[in-house]
N, C-alpha and C. Protein backbone atom coordinates (compact mmCIF):
# COMPACT_ATOMS: atom_id res chain seq x y z
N UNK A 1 85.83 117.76 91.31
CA UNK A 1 84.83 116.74 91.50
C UNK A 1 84.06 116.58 90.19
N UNK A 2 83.84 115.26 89.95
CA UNK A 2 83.04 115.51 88.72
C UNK A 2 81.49 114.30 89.10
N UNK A 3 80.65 114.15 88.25
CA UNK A 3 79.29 113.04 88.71
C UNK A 3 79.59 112.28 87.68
N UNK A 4 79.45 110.73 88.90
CA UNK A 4 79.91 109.40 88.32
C UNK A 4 78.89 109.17 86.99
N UNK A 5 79.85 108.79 85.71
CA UNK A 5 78.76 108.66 85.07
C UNK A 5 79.33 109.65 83.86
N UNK A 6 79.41 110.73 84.23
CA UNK A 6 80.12 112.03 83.45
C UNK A 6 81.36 111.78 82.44
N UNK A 7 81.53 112.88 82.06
CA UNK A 7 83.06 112.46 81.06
C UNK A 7 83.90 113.81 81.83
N UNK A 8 84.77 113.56 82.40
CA UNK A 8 86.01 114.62 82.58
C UNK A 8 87.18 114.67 81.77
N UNK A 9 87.57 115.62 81.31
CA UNK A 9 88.66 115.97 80.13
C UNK A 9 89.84 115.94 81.45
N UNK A 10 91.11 115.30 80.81
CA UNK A 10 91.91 115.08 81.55
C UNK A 10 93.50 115.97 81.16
N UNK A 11 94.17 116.28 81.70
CA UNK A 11 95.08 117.45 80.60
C UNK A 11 96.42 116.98 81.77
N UNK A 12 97.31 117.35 80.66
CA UNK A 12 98.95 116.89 81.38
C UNK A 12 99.90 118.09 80.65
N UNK A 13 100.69 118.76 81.18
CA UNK A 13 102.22 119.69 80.71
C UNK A 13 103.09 118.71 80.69
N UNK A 14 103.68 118.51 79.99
CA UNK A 14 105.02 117.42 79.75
C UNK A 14 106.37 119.11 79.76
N UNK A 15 107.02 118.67 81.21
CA UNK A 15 107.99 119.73 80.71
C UNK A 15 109.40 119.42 81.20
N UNK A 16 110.39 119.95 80.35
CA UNK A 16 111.15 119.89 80.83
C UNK A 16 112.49 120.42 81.90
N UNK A 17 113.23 120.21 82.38
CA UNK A 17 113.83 120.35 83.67
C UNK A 17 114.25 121.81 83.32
N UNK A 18 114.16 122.24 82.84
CA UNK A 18 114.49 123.89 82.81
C UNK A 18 113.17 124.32 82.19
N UNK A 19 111.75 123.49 82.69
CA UNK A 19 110.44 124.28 82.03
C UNK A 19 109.98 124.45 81.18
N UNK A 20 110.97 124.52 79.99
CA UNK A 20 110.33 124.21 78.77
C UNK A 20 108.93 123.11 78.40
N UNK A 21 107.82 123.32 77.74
CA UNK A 21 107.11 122.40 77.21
C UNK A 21 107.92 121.26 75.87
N UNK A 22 107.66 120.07 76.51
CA UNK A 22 108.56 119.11 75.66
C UNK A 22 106.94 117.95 74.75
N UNK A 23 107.34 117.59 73.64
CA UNK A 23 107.02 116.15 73.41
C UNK A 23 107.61 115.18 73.95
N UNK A 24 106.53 114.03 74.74
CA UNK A 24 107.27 112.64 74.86
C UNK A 24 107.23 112.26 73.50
N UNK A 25 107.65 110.49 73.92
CA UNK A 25 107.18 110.01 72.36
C UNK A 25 106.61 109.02 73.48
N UNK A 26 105.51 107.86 73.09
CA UNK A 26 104.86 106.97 73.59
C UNK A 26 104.04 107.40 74.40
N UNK A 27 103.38 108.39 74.79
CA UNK A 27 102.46 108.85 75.31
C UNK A 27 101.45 108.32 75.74
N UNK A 28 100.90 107.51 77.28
CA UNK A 28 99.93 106.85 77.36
C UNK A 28 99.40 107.30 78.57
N UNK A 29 97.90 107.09 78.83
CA UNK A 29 97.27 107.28 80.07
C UNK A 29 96.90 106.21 80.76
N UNK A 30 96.89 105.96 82.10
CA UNK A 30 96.92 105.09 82.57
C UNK A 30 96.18 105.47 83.83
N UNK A 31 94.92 104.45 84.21
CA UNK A 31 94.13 104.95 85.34
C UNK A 31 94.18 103.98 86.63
N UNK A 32 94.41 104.31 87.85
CA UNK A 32 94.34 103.90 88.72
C UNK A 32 92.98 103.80 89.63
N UNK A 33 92.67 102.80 90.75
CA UNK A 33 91.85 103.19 91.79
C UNK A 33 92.69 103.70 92.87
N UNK A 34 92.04 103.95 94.09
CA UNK A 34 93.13 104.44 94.81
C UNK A 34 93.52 103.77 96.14
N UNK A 35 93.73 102.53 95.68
CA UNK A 35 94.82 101.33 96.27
C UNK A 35 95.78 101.17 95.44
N UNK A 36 95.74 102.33 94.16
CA UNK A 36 97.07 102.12 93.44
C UNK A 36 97.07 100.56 92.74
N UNK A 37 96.00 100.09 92.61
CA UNK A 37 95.33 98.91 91.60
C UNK A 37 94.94 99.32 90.02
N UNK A 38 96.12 99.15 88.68
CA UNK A 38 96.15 99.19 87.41
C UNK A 38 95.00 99.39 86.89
N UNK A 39 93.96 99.82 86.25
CA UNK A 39 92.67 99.85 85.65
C UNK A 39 92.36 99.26 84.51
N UNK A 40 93.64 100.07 83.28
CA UNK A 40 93.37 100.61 82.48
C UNK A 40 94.77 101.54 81.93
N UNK A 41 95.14 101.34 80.24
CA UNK A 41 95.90 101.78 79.78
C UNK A 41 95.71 102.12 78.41
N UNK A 42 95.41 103.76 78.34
CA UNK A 42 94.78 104.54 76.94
C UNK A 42 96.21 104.63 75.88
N UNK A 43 96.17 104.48 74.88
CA UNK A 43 97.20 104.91 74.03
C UNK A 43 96.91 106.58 73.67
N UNK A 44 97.80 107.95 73.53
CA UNK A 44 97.52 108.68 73.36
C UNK A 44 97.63 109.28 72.12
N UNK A 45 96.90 109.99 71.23
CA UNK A 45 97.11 109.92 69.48
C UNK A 45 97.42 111.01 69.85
N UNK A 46 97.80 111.74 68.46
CA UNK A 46 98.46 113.14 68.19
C UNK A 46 96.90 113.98 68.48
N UNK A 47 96.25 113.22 67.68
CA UNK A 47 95.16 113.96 67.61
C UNK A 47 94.59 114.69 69.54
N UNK A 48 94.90 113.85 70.75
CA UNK A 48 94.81 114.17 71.87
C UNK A 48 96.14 115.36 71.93
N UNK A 49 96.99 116.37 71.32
CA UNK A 49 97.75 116.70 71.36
C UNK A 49 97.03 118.30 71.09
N UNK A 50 97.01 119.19 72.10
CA UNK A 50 96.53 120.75 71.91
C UNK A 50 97.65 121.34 71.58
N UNK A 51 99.07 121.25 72.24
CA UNK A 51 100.32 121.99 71.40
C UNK A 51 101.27 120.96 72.21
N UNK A 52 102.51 121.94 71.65
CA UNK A 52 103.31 121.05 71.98
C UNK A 52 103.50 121.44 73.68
N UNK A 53 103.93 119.71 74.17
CA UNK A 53 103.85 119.37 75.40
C UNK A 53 102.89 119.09 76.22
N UNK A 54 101.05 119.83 75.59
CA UNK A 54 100.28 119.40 76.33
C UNK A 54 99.38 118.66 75.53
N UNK A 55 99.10 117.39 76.29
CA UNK A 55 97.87 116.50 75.62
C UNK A 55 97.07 116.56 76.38
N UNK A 56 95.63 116.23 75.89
CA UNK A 56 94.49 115.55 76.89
C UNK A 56 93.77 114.57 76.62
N UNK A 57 92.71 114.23 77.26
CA UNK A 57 92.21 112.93 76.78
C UNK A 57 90.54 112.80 77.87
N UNK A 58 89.41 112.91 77.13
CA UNK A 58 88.00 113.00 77.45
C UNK A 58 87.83 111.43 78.00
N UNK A 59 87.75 111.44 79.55
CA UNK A 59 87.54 109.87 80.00
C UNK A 59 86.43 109.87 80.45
N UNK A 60 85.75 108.75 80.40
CA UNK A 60 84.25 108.35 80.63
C UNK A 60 84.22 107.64 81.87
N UNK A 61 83.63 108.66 83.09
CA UNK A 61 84.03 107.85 84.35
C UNK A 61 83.40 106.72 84.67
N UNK A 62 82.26 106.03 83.70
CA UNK A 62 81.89 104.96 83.63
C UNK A 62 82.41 103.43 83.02
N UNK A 63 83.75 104.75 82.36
CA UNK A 63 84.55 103.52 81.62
C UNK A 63 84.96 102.13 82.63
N UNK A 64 85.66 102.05 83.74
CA UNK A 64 86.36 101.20 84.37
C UNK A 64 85.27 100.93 85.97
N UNK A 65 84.04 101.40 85.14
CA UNK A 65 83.06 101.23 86.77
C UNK A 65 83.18 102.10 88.33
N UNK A 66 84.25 103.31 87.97
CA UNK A 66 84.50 103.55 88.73
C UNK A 66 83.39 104.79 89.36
N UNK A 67 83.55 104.80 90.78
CA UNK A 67 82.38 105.22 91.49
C UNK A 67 82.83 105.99 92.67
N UNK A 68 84.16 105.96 92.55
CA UNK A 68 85.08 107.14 93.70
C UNK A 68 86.21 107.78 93.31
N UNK A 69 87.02 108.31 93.72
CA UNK A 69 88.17 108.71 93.49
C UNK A 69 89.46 107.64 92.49
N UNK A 70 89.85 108.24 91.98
CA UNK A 70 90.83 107.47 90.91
C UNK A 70 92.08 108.38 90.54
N UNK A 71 93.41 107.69 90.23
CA UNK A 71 93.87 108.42 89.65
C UNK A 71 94.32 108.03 88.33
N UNK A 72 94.61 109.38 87.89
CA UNK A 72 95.12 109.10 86.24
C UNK A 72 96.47 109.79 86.10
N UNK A 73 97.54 109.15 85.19
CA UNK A 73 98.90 108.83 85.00
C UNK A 73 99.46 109.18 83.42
N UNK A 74 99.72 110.38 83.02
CA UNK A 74 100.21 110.59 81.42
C UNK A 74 101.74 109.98 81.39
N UNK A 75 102.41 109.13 81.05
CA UNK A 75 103.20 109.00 81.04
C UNK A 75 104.19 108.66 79.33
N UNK A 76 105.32 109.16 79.34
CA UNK A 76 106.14 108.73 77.73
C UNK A 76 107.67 109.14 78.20
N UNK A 77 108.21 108.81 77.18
CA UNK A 77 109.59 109.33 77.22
C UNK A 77 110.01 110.12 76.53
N UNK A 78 111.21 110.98 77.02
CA UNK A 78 112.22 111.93 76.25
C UNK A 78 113.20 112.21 76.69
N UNK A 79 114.05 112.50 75.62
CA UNK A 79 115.23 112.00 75.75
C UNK A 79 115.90 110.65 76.86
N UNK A 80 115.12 109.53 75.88
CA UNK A 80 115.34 108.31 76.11
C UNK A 80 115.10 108.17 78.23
N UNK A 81 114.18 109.07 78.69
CA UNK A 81 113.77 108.75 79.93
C UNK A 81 112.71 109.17 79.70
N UNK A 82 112.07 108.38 80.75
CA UNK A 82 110.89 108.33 81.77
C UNK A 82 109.95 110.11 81.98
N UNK A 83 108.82 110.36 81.53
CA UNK A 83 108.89 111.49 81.72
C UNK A 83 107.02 111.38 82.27
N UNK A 84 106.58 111.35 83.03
CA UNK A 84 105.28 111.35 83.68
C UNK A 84 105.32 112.53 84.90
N UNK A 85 103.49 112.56 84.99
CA UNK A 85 102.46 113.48 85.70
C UNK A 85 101.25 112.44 85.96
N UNK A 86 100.96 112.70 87.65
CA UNK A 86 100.23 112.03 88.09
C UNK A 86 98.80 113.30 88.55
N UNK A 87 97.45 112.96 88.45
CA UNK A 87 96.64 113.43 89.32
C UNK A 87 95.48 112.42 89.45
N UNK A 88 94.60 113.32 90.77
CA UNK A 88 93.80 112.30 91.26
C UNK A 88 92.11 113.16 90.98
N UNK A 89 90.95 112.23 90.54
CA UNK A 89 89.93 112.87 90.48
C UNK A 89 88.66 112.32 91.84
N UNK A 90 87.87 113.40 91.98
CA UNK A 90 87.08 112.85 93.09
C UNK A 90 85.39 112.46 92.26
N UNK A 91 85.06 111.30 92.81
CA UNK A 91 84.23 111.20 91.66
C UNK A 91 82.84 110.73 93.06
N UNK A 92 81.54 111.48 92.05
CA UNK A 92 80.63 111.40 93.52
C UNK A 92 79.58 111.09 92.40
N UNK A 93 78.71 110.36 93.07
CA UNK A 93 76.76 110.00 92.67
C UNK A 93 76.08 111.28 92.32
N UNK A 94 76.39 112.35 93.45
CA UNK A 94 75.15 113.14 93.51
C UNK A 94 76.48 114.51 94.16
N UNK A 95 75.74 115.74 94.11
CA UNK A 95 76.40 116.76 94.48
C UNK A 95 76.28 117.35 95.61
């Protein structure tokens, strides 16, 4: 849970099918409400990159007005597929 208004750091493992931590390439975040209605689409820099396979990215839950639950979407490719992680945050006024 975080308070609307706040910044929550957002973090993704990109891995691959035998577990390994992988790089995508095109790396983007992408935020949902939760009617699964588009928000919003972050480009992700290296600089959002802690090692390899995991990025994150500091979102401002005031960014897209949002005032409840949302989700957010890391998505890129490797080896020329599709390689995404979905989660959902609960977002409240007061505690």
């Amino acid at each position: 849970m975080v308070l609307s208004g706040d910044t929550v750091r957002l973090k993704v493992e990109f891995k691959s099918f035998s577990g390994n931590l992988v790089d995508p390439e095109n790396v983007e975040l992408c935020i949902y409400d939760m009617t699964g209605l588009h928000l919003e689409t972050i480009p992700i820099a290296d600089s959002n990159r802690e090692k390899v396979g995991v990025y994150f990215y500091d979102y401002e839950t005031t960014a897209s007005g949002l005032n409840e639950s949302f989700v957010f979407e890391f998505a890129g490719s490797y080896n020329n597929k599709p390689i995404l992680a979905r989660g959902k945050v609960k977002v409240q006024f007061s505690k």
